[in-house]
C-alpha atoms as a PDB file:
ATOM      1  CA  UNK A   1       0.000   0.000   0.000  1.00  0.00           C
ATOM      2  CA  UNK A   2       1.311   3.326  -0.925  1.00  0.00           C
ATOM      3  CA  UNK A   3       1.253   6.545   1.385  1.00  0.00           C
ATOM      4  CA  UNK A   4       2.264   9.986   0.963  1.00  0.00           C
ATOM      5  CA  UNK A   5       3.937  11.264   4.003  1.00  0.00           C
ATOM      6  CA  UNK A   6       3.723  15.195   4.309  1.00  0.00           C
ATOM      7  CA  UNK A   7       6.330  16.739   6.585  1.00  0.00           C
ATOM      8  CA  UNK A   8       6.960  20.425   6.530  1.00  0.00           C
ATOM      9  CA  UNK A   9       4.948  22.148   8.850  1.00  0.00           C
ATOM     10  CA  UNK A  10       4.159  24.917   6.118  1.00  0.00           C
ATOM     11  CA  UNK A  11       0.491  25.714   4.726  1.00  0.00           C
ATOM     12  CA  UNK A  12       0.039  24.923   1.768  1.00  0.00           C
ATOM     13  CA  UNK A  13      -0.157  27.533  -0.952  1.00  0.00           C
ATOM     14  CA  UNK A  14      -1.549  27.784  -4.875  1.00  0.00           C
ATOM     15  CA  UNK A  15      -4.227  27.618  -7.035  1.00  0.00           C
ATOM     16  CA  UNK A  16      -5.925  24.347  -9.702  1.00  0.00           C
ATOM     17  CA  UNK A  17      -7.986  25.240 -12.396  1.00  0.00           C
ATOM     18  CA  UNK A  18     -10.881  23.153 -11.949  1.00  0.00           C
ATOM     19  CA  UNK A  19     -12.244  22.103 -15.670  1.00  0.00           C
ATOM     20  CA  UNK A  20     -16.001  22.071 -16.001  1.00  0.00           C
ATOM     21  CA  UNK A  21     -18.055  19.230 -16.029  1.00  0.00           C
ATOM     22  CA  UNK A  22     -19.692  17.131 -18.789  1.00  0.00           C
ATOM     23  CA  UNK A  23     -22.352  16.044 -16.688  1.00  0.00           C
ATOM     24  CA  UNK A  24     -23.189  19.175 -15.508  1.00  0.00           C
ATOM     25  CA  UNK A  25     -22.864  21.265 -18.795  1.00  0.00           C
ATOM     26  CA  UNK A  26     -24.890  19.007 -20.943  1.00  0.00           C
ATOM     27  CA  UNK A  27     -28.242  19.721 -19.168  1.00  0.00           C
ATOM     28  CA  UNK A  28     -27.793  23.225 -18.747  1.00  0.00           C
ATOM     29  CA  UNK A  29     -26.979  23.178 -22.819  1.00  0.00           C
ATOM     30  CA  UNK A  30     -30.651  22.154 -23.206  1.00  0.00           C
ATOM     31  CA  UNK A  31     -32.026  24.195 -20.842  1.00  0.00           C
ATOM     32  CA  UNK A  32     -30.490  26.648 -23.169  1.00  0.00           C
ATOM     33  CA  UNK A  33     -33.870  26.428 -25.569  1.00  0.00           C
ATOM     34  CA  UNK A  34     -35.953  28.026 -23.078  1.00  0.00           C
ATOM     35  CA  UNK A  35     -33.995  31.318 -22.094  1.00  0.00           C
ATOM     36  CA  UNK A  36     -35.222  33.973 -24.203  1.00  0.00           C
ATOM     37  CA  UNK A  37     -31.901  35.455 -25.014  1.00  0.00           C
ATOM     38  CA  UNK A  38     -28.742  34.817 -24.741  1.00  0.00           C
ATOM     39  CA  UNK A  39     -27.294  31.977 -22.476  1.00  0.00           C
ATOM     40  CA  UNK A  40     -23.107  31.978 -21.827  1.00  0.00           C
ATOM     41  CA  UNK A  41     -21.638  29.070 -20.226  1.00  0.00           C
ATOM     42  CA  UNK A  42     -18.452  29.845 -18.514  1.00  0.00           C
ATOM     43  CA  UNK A  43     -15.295  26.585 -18.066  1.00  0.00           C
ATOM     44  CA  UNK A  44     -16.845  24.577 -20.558  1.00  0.00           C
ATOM     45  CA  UNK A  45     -15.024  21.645 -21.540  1.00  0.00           C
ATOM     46  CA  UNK A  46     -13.988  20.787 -24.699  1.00  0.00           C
ATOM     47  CA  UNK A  47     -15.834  17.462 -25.193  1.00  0.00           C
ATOM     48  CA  UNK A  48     -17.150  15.593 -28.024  1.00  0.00           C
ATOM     49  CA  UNK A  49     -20.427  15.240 -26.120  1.00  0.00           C
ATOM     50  CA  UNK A  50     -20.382  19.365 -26.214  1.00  0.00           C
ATOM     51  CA  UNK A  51     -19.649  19.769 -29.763  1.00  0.00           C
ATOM     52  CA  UNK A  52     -22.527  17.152 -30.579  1.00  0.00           C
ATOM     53  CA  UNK A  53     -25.235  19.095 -28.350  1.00  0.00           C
ATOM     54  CA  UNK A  54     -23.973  22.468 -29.765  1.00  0.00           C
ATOM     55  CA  UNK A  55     -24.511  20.982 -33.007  1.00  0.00           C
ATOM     56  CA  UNK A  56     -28.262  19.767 -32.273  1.00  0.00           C
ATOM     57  CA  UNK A  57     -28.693  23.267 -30.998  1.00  0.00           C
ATOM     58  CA  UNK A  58     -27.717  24.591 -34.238  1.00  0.00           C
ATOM     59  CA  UNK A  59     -29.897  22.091 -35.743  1.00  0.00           C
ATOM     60  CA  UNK A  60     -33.259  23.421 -33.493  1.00  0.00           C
ATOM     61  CA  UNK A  61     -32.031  27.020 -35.283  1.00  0.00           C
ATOM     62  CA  UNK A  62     -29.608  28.067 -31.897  1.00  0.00           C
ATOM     63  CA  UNK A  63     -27.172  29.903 -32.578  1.00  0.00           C
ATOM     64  CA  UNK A  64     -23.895  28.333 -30.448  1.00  0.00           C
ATOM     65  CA  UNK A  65     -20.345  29.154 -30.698  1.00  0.00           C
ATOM     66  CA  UNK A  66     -17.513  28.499 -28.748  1.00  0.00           C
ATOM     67  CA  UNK A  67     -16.012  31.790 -27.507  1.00  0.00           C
ATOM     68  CA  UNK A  68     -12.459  30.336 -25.712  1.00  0.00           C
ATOM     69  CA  UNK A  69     -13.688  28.302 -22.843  1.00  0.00           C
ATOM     70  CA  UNK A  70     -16.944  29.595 -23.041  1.00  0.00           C
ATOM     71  CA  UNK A  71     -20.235  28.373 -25.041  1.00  0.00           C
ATOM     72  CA  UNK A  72     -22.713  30.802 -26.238  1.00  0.00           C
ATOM     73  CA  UNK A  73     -26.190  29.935 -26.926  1.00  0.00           C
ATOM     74  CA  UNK A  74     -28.787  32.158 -28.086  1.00  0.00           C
ATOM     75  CA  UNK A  75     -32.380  30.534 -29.158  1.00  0.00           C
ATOM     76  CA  UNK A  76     -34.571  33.857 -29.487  1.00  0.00           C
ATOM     77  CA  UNK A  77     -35.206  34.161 -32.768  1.00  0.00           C
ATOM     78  CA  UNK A  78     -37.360  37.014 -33.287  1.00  0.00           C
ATOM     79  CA  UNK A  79     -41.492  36.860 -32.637  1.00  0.00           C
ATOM     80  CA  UNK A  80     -43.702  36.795 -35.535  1.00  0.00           C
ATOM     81  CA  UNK A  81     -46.264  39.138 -34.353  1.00  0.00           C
ATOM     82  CA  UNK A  82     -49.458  39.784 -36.128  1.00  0.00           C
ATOM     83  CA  UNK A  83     -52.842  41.285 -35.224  1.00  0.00           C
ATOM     84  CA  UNK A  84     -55.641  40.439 -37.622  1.00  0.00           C
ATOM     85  CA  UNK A  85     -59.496  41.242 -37.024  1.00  0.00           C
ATOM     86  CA  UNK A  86     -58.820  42.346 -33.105  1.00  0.00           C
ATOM     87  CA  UNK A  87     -56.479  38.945 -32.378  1.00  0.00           C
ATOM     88  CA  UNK A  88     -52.670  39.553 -31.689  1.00  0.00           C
ATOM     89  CA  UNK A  89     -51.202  36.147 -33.032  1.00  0.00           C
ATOM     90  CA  UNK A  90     -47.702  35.849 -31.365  1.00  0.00           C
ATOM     91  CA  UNK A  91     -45.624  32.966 -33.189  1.00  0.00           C
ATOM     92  CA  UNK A  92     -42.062  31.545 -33.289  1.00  0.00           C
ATOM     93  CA  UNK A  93     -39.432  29.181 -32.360  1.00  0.00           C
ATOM     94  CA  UNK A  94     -38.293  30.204 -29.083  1.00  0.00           C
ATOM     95  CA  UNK A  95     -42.363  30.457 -27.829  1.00  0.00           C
ATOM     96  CA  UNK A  96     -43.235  27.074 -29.118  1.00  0.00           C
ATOM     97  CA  UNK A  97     -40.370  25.575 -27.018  1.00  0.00           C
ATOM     98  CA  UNK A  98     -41.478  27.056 -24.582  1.00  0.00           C
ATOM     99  CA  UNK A  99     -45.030  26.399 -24.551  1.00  0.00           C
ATOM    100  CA  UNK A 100     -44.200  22.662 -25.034  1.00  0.00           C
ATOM    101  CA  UNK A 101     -42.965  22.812 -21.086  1.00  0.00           C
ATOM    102  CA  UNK A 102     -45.974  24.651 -19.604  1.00  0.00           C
ATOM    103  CA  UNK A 103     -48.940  22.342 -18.199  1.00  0.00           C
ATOM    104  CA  UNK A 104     -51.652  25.087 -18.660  1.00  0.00           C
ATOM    105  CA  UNK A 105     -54.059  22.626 -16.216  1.00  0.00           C
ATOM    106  CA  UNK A 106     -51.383  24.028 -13.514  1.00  0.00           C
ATOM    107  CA  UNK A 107     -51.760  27.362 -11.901  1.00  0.00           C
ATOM    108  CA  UNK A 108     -48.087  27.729 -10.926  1.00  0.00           C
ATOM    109  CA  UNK A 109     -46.888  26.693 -14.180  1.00  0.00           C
ATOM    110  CA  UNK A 110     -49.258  29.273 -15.925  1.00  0.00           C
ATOM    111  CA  UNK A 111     -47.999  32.045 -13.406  1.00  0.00           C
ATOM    112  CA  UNK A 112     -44.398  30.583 -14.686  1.00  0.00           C
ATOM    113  CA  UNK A 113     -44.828  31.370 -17.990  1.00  0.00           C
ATOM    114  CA  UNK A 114     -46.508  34.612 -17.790  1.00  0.00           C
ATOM    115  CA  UNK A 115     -43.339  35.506 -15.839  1.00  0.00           C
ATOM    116  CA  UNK A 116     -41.321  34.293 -18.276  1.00  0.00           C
ATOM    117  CA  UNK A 117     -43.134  36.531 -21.551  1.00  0.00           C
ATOM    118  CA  UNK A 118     -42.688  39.422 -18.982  1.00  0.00           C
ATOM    119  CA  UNK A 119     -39.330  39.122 -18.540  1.00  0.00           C
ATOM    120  CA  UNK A 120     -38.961  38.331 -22.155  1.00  0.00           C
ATOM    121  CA  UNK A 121     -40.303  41.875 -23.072  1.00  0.00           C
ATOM    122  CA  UNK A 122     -43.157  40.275 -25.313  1.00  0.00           C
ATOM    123  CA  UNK A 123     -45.832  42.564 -23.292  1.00  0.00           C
ATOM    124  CA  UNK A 124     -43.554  45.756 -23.386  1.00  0.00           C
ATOM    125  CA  UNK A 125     -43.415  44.531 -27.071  1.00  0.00           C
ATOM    126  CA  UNK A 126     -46.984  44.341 -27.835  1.00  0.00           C
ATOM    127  CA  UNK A 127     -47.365  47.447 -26.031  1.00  0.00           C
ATOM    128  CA  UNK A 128     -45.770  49.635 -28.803  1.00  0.00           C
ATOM    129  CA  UNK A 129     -47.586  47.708 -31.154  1.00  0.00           C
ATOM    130  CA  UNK A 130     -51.039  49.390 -29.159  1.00  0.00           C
ATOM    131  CA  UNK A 131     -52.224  46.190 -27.514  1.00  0.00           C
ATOM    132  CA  UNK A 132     -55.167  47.109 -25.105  1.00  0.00           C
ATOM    133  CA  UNK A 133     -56.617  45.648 -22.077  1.00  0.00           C
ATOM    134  CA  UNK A 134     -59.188  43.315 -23.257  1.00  0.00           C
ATOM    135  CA  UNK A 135     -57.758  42.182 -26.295  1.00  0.00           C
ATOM    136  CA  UNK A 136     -57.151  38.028 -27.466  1.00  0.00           C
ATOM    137  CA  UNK A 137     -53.509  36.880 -28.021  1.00  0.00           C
ATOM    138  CA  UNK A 138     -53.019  33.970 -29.618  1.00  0.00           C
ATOM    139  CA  UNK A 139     -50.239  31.916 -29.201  1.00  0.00           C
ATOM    140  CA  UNK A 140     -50.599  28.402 -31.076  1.00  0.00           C
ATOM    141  CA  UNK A 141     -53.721  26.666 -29.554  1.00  0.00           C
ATOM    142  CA  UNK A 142     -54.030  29.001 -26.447  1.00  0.00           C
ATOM    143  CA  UNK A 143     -55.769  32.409 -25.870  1.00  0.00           C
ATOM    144  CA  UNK A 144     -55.888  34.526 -23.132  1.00  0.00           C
ATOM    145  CA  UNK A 145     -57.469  37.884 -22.709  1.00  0.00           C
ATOM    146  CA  UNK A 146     -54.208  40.562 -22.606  1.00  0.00           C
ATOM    147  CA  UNK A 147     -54.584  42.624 -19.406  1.00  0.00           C
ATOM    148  CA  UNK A 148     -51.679  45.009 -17.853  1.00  0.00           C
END
């Protein structure tokens, strides 16, 4: 059995560069989709695995780089926004994700995601576009009544 036998008496002193973690990087890669702008993942490592998710990301139309030992991820591509016959109809990419993780049954998961459009800027958004109180967005297959 080998030992390592430490004699001195003086503190030790220094630093290690602790390298990021696959396991840990990979999940916050796909948690990447739902952030409405831009996501930037400090000490990632340099790992097959990484290149392969930042690939599907670029697949799901992501854009994701590799800036030094950082990943950037953006999904927000812009918001199709139209309003036809007194309906604002509120489409794209980064929404649909999105809505594919709310359970609108769920009152905390609907207060979730109207958090999450707030602090997107869709309402400030619709806003200059002269949404009023009282007026249907549509989103895919739900509707709600906007109110400030």
């Amino acid at each position: 059995m080998s030992a390592y036998i430490i004699e001195g008496g003086h503190p030790l002193d220094g630093s290690v560069r602790i390298h990021g973690a696959k396991n840990s990087v990979l999940p916050i890669l796909a948690a990447c989709l739902l952030a409405p702008g831009e996501c930037v993942i400090h000490n990632c490592p340099e790992l097959s695995d990484v290149a392969a998710s930042l690939d599907i990301l670029r697949h799901l139309g992501c854009r994701a780089e590799r800036q030094g030992d950082a990943v950037v991820v953006d999904a927000s591509a812009p918001l199709d926004i139209q309003h036809e016959d007194g309906v604002w109809f509120v489409e794209g990419p980064w929404l649909q994700r999105l809505m594919g993780n709310v359970n609108f049954a769920d009152y905390e998961s609907r207060m979730w995601f109207d958090k999450t459009l707030r602090e997107s800027g869709l309402f400030q958004q619709l806003e200059s576009l002269g949404i009023q109180d009282g007026d249907t967005v549509s989103m895919y297959d739900f509707e709600f009544e906007y109110q400030r």
